[in-house]
N, C-alpha and C. Protein backbone atom coordinates (compact mmCIF):
# COMPACT_ATOMS: atom_id res chain seq x y z
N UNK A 1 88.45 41.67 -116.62
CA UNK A 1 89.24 41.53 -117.82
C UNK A 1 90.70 41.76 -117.45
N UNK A 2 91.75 40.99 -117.82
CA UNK A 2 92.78 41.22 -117.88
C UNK A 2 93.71 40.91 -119.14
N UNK A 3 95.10 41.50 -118.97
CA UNK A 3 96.07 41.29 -120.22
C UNK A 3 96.47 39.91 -120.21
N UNK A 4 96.51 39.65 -121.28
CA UNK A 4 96.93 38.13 -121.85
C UNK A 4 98.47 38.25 -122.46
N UNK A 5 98.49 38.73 -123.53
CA UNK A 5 99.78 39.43 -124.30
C UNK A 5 99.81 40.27 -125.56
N UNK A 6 100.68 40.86 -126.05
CA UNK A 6 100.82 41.63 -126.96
C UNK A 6 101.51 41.10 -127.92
N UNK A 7 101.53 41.60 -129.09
CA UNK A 7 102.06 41.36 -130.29
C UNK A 7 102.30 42.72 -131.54
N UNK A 8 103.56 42.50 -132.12
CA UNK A 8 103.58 43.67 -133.20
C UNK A 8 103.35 43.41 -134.19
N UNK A 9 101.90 44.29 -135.10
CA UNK A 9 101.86 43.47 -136.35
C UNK A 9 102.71 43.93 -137.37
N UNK A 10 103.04 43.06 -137.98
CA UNK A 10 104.56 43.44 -138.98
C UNK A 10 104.32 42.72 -140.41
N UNK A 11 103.33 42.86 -141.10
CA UNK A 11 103.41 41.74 -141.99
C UNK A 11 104.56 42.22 -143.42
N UNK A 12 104.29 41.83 -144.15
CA UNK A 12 105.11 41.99 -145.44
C UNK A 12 104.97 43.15 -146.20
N UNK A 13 103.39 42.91 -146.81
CA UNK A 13 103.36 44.40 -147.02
C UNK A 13 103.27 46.11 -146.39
N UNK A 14 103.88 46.02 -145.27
CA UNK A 14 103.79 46.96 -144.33
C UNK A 14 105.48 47.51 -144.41
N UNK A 15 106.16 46.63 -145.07
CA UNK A 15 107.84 46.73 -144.54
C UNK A 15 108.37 47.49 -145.76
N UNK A 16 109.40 48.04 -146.04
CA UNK A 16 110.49 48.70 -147.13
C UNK A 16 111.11 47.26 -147.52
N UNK A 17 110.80 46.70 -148.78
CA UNK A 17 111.38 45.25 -149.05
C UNK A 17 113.01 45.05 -150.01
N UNK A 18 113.59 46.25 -150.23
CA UNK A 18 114.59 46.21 -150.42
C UNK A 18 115.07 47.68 -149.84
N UNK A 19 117.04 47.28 -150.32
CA UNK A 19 118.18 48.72 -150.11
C UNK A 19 118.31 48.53 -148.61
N UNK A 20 119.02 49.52 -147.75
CA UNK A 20 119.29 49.64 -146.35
C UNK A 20 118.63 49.46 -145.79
N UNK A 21 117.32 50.11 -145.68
CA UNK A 21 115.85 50.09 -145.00
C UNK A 21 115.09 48.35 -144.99
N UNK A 22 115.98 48.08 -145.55
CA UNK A 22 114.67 46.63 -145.67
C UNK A 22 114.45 46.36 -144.20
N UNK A 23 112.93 45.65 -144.35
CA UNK A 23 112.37 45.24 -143.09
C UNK A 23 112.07 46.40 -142.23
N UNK A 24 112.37 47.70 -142.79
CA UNK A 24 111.58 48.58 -141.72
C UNK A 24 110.18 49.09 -142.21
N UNK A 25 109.54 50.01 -141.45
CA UNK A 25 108.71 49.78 -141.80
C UNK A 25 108.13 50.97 -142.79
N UNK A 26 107.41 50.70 -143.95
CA UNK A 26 107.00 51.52 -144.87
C UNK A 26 106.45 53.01 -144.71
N UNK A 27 107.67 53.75 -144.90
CA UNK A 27 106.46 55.51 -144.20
C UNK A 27 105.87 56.28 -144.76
N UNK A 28 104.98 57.43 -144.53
CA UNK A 28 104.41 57.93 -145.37
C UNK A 28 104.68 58.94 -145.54
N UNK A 29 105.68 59.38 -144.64
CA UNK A 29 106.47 60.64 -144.82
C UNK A 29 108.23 60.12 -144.23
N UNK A 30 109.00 60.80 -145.43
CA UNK A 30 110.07 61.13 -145.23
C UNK A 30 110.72 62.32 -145.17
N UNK A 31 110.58 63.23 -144.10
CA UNK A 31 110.92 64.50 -143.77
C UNK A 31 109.39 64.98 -144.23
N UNK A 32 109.41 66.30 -145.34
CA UNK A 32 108.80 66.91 -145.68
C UNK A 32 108.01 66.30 -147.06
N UNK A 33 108.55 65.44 -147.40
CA UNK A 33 108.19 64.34 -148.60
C UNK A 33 107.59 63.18 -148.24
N UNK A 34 106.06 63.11 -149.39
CA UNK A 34 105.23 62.28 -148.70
C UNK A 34 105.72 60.94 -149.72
N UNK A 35 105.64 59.42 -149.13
CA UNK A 35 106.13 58.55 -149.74
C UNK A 35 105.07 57.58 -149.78
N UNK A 36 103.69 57.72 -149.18
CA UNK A 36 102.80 56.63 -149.84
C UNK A 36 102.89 55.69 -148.71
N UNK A 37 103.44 55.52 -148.26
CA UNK A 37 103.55 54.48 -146.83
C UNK A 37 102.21 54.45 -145.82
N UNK A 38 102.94 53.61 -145.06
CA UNK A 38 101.60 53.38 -143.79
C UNK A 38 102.11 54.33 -142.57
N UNK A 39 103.12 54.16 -141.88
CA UNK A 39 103.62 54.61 -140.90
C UNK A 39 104.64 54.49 -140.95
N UNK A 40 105.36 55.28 -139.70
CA UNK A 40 106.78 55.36 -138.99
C UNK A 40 107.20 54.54 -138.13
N UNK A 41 106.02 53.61 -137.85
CA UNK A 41 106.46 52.42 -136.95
C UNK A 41 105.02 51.31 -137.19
N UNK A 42 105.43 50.14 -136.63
CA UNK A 42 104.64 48.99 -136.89
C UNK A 42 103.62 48.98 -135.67
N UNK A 43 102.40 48.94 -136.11
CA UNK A 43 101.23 49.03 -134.54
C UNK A 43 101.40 47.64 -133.97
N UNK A 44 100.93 47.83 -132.99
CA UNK A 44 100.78 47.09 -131.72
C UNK A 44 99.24 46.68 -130.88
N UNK A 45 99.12 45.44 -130.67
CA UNK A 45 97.82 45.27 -130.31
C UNK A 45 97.88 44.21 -128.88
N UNK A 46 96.59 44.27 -128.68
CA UNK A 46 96.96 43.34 -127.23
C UNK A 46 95.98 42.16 -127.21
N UNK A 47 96.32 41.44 -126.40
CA UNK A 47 94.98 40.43 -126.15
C UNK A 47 94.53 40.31 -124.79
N UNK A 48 93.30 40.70 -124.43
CA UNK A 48 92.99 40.60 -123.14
C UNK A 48 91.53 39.55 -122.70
N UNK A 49 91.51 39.09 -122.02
CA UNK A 49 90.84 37.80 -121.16
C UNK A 49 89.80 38.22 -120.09
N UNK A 50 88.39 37.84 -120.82
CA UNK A 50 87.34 38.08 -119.84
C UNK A 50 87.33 37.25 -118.77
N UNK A 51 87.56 38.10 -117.20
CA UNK A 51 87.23 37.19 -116.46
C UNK A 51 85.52 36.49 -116.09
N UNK A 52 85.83 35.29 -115.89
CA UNK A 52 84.94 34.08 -115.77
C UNK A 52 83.94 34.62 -114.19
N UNK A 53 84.75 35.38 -113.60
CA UNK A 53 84.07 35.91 -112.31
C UNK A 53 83.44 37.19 -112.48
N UNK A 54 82.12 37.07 -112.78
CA UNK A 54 81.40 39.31 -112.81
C UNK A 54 80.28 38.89 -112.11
């Protein structure tokens, strides 16, 4: 098996869609205040390729 490539998933509803923040990503904490969000950053996934040779 090897790496193929990666990608960040970022979709729409994951982002702050208006004010300064737009396009980042929705958190669930701001400091000590919880805001309902997903995270502090957008996950990341990979794609990897069975090799044809085992």
């Amino acid at each position: 098996m090897y790496f193929k490539h990666a990608e960040i998933f970022n979709k729409k509803w994951l982002k702050i869609f208006k004010g300064k923040l737009k396009g980042s990503p929705f958190r669930t904490y701001i400091g000590p205040w919880y805001q309902g969000g997903f995270s502090d950053h957008f996950p990341v996934y990979a794609f990897l390729k069975k090799d044809d040779k085992v």
